[in-house]
PDB file of N, CA and C in Angstrom:
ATOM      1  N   UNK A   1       0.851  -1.172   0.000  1.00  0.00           N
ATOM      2  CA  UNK A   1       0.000   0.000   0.000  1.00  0.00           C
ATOM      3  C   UNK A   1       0.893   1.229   0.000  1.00  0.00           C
ATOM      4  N   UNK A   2       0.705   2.210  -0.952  1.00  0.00           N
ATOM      5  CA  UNK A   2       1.334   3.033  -0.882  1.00  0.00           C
ATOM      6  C   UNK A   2       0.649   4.058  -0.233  1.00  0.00           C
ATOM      7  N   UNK A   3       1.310   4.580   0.854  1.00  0.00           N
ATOM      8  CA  UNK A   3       1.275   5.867   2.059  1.00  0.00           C
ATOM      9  C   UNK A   3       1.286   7.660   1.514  1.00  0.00           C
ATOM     10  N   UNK A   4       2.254   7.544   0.722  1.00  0.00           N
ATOM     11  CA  UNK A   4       2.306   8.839   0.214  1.00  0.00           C
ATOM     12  C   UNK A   4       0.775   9.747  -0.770  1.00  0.00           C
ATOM     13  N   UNK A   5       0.555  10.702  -0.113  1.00  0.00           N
ATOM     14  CA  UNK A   5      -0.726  11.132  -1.076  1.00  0.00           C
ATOM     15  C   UNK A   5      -0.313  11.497  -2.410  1.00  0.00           C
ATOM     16  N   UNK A   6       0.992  12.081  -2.366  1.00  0.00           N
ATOM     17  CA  UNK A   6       1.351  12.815  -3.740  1.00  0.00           C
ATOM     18  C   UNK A   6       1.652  12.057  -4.433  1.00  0.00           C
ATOM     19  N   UNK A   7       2.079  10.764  -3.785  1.00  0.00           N
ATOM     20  CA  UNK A   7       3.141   9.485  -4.835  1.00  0.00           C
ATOM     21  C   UNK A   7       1.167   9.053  -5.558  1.00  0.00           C
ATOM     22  N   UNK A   8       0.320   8.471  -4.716  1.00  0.00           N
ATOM     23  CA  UNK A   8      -0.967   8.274  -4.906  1.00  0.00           C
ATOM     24  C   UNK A   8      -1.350   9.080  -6.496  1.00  0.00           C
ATOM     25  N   UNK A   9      -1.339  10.069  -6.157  1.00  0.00           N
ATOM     26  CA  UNK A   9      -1.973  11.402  -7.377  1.00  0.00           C
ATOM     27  C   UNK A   9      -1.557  11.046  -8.295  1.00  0.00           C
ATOM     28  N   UNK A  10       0.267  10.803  -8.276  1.00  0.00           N
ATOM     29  CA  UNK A  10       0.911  10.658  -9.536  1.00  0.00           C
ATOM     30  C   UNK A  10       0.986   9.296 -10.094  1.00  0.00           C
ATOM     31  N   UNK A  11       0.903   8.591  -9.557  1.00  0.00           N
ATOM     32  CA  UNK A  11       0.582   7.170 -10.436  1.00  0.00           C
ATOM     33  C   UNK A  11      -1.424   7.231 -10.832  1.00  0.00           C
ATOM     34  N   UNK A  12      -2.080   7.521 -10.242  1.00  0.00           N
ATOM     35  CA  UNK A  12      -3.759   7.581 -10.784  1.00  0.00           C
ATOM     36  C   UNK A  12      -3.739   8.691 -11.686  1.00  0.00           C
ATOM     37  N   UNK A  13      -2.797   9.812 -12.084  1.00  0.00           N
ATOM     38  CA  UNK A  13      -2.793  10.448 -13.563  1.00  0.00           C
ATOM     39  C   UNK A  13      -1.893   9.607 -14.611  1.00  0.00           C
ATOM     40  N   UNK A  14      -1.294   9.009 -14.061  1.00  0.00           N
ATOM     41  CA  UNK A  14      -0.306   8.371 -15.076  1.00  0.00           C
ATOM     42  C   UNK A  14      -1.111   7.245 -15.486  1.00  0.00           C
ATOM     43  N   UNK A  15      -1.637   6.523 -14.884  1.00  0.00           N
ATOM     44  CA  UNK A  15      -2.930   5.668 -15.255  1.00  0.00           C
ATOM     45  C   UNK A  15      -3.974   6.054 -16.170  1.00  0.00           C
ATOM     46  N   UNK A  16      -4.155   7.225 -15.329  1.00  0.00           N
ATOM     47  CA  UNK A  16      -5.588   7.835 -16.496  1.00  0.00           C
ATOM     48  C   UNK A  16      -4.790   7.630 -17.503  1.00  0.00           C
ATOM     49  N   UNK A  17      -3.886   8.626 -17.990  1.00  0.00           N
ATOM     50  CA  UNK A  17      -3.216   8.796 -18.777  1.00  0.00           C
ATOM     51  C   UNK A  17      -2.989   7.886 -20.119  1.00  0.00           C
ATOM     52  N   UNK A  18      -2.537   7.050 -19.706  1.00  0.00           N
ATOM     53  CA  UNK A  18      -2.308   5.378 -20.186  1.00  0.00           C
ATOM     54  C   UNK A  18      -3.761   4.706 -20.662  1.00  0.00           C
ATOM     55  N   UNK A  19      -4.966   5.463 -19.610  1.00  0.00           N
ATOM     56  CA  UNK A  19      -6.328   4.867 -20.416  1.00  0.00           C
ATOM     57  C   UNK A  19      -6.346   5.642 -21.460  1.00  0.00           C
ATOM     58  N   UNK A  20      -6.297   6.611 -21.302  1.00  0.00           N
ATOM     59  CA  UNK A  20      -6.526   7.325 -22.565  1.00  0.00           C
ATOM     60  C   UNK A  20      -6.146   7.459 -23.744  1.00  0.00           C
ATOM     61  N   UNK A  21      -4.892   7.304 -23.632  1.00  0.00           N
ATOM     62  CA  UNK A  21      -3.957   6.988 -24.853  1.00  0.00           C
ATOM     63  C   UNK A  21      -4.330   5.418 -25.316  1.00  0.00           C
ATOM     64  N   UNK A  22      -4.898   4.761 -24.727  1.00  0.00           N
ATOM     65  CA  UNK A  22      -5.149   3.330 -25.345  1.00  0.00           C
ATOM     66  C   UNK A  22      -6.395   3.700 -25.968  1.00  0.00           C
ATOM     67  N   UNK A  23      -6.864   4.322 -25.754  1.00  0.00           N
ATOM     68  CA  UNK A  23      -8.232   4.781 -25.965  1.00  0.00           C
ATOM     69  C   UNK A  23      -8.174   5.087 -27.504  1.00  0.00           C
ATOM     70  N   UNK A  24      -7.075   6.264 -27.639  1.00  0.00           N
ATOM     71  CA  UNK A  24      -7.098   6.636 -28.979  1.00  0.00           C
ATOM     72  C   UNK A  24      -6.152   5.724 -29.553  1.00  0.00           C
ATOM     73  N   UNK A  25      -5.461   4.921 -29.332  1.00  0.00           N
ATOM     74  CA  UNK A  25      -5.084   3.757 -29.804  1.00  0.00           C
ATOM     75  C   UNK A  25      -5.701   2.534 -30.782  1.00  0.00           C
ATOM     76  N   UNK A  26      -6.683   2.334 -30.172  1.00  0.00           N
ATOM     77  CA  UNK A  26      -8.257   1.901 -30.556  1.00  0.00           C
ATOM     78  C   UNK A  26      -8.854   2.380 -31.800  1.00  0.00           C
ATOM     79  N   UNK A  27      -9.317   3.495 -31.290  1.00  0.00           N
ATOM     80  CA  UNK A  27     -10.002   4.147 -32.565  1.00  0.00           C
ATOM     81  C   UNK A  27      -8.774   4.616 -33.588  1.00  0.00           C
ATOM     82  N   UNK A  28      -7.832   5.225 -33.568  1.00  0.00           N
ATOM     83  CA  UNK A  28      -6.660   5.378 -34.401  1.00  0.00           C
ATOM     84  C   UNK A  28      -6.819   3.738 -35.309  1.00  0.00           C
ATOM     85  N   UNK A  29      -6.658   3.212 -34.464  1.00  0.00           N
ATOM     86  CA  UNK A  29      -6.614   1.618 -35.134  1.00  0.00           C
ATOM     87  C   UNK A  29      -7.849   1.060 -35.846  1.00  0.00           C
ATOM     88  N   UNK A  30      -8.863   1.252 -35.666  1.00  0.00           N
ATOM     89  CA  UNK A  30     -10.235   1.582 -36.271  1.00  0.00           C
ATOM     90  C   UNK A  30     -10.584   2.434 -36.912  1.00  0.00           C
ATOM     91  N   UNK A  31     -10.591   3.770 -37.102  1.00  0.00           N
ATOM     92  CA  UNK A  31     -11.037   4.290 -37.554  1.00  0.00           C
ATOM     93  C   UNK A  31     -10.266   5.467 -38.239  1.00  0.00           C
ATOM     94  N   UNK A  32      -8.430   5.394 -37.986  1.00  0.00           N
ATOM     95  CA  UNK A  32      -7.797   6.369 -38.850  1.00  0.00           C
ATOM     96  C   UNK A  32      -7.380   7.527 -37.928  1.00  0.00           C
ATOM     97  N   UNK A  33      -6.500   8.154 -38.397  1.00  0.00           N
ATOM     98  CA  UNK A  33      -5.980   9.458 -38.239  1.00  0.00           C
ATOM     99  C   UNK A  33      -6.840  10.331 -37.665  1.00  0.00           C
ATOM    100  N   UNK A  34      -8.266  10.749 -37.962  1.00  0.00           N
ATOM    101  CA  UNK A  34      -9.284  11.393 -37.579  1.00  0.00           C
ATOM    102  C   UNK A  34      -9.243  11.178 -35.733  1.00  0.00           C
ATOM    103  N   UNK A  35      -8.738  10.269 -35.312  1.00  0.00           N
ATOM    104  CA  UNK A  35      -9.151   9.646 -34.177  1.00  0.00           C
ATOM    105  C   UNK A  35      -8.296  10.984 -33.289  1.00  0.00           C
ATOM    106  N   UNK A  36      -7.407  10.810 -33.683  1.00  0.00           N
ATOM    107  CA  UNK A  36      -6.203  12.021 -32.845  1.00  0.00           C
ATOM    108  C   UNK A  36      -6.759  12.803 -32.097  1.00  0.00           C
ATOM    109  N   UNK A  37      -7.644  13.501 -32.896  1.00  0.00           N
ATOM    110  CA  UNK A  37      -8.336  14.702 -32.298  1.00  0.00           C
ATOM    111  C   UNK A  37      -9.015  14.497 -31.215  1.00  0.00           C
ATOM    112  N   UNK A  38      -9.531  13.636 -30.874  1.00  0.00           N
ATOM    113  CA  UNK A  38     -10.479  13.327 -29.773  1.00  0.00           C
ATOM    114  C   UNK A  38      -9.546  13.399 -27.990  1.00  0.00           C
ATOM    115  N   UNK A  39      -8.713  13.675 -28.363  1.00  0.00           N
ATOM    116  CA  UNK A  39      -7.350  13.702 -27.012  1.00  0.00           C
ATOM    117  C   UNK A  39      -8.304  14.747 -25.668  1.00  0.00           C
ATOM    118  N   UNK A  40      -8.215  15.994 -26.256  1.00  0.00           N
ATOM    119  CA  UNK A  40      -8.905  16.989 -25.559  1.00  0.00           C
ATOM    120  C   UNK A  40     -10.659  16.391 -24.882  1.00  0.00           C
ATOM    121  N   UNK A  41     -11.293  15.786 -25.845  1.00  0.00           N
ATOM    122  CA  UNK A  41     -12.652  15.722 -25.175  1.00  0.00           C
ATOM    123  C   UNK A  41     -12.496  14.138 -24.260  1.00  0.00           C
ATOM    124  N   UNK A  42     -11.471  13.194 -24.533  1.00  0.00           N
ATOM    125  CA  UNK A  42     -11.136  11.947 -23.191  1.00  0.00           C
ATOM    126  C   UNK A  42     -10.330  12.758 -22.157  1.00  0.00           C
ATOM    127  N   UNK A  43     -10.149  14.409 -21.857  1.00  0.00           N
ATOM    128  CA  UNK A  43      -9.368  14.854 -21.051  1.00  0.00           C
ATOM    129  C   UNK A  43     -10.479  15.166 -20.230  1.00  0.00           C
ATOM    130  N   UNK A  44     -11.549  15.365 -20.662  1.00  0.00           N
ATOM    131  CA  UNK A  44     -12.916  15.938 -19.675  1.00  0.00           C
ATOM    132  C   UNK A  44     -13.884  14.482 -18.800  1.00  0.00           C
ATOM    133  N   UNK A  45     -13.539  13.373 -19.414  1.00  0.00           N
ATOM    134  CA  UNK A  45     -13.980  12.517 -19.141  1.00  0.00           C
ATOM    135  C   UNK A  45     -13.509  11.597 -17.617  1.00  0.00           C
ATOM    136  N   UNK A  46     -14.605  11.671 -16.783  1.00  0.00           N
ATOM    137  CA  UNK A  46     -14.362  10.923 -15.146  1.00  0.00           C
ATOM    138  C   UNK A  46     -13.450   9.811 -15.393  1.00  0.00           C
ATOM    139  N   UNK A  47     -12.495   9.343 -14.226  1.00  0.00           N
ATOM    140  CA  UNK A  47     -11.770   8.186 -14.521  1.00  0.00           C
ATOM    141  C   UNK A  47     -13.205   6.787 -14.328  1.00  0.00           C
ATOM    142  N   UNK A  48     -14.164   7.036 -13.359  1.00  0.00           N
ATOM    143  CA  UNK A  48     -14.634   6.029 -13.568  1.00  0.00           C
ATOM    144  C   UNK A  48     -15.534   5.435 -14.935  1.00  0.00           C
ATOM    145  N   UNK A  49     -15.504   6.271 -15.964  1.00  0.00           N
ATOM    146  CA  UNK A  49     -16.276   6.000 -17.008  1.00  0.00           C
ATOM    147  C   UNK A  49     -15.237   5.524 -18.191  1.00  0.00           C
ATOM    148  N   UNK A  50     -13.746   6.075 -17.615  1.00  0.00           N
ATOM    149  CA  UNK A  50     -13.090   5.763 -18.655  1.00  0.00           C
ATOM    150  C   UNK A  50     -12.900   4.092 -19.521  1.00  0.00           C
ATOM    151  N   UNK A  51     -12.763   3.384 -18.771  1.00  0.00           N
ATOM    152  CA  UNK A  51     -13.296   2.034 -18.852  1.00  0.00           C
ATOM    153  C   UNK A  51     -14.939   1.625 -20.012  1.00  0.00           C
ATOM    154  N   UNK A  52     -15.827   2.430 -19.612  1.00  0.00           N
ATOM    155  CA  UNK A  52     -16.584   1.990 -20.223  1.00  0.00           C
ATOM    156  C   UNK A  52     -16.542   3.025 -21.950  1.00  0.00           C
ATOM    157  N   UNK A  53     -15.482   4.202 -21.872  1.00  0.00           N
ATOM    158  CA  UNK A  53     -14.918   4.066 -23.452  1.00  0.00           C
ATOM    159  C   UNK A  53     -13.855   3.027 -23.779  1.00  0.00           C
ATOM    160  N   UNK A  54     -13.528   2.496 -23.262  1.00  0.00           N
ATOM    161  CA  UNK A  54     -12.242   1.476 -23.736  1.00  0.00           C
ATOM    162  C   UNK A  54     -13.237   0.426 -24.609  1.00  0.00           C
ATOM    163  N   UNK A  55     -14.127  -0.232 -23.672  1.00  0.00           N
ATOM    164  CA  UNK A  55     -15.278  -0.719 -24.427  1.00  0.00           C
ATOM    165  C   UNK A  55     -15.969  -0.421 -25.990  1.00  0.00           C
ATOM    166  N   UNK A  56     -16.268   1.091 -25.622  1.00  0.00           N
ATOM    167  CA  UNK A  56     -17.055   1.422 -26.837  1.00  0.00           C
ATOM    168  C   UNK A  56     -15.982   1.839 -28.064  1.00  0.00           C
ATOM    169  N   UNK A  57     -14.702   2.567 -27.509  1.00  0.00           N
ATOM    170  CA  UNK A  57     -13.860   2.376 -29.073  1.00  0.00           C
ATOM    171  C   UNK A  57     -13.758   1.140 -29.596  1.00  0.00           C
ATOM    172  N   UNK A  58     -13.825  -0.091 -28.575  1.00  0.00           N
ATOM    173  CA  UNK A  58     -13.274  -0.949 -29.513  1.00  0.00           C
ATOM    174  C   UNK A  58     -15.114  -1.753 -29.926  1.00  0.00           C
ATOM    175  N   UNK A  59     -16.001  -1.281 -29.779  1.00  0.00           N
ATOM    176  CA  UNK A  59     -17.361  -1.512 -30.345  1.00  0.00           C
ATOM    177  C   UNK A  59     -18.574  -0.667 -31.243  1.00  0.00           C
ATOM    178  N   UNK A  60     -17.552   0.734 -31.344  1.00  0.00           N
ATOM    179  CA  UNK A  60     -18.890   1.326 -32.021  1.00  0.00           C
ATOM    180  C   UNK A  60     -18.449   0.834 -33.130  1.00  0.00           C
ATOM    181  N   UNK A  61     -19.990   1.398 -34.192  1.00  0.00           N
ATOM    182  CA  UNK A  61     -19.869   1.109 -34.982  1.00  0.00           C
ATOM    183  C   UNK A  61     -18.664   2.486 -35.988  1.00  0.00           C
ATOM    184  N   UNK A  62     -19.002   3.206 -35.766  1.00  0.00           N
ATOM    185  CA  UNK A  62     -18.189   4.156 -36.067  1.00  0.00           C
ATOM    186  C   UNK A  62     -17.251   5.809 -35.276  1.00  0.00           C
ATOM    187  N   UNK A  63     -16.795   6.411 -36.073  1.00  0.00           N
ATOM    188  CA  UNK A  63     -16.292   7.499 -35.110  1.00  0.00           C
ATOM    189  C   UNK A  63     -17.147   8.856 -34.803  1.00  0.00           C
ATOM    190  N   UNK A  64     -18.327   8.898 -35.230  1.00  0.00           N
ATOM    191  CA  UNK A  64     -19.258   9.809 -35.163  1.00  0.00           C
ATOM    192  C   UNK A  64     -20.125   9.130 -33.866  1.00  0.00           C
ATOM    193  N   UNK A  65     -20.642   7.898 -33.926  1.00  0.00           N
ATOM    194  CA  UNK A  65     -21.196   7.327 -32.620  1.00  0.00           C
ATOM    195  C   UNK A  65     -20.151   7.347 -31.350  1.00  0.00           C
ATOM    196  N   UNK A  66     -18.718   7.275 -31.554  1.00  0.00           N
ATOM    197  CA  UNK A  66     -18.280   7.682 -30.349  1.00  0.00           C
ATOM    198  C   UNK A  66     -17.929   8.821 -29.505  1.00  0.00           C
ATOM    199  N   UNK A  67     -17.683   9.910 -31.113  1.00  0.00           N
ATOM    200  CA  UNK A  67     -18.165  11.000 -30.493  1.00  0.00           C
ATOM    201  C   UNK A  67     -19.065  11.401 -29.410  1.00  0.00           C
ATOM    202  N   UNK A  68     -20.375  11.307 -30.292  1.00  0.00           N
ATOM    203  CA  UNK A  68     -21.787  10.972 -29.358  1.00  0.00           C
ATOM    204  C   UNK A  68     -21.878  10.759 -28.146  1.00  0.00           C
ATOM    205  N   UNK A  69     -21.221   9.794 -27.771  1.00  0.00           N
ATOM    206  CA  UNK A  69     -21.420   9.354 -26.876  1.00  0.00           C
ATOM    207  C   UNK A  69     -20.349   9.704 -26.075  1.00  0.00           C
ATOM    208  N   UNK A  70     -19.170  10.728 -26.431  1.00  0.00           N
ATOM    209  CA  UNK A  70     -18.468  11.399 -25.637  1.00  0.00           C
ATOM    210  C   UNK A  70     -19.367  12.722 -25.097  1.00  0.00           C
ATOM    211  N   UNK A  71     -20.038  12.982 -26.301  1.00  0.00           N
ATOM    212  CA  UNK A  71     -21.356  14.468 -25.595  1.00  0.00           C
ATOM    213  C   UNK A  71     -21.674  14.111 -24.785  1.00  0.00           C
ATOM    214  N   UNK A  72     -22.124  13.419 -24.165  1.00  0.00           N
ATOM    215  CA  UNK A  72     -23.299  12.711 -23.117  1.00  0.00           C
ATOM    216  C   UNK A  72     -22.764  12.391 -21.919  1.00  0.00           C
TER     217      UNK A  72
END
């Protein structure tokens, strides 16, 4: 168990981090270059939901439905 709060902070951004970039990993890998852009709007997104985009890049049907469902 790690004790430190700050050590804490910095490994759960470096995590996010790492979701996120897999994230556009995904869709980059699906759906192209277009995907890039989406960096800024997985920066607004709760860590607990991040998980359930890991899911949907690698299930929508396209990059306009995941958009979408980044609005929401």
């Amino acid at each position: 168990m790690i004790e430190s709060p700050v050590l804490r902070e910095l490994i759960a951004e470096f995590e996010r981090a790492a979701r996120q970039k897999d994230i556009i990993k995904v869709l980059v890998a699906r759906f192209g270059a277009a995907a890039m852009g989406l960096d800024a709007e997985l920066k607004t997104i709760d860590d607990d939901r991040l998980d359930e985009f890991v899911e949907c890049a690698a299930t929508c049907p396209d990059l306009d439905s995941f958009r979408d469902r980044l609005s929401h």
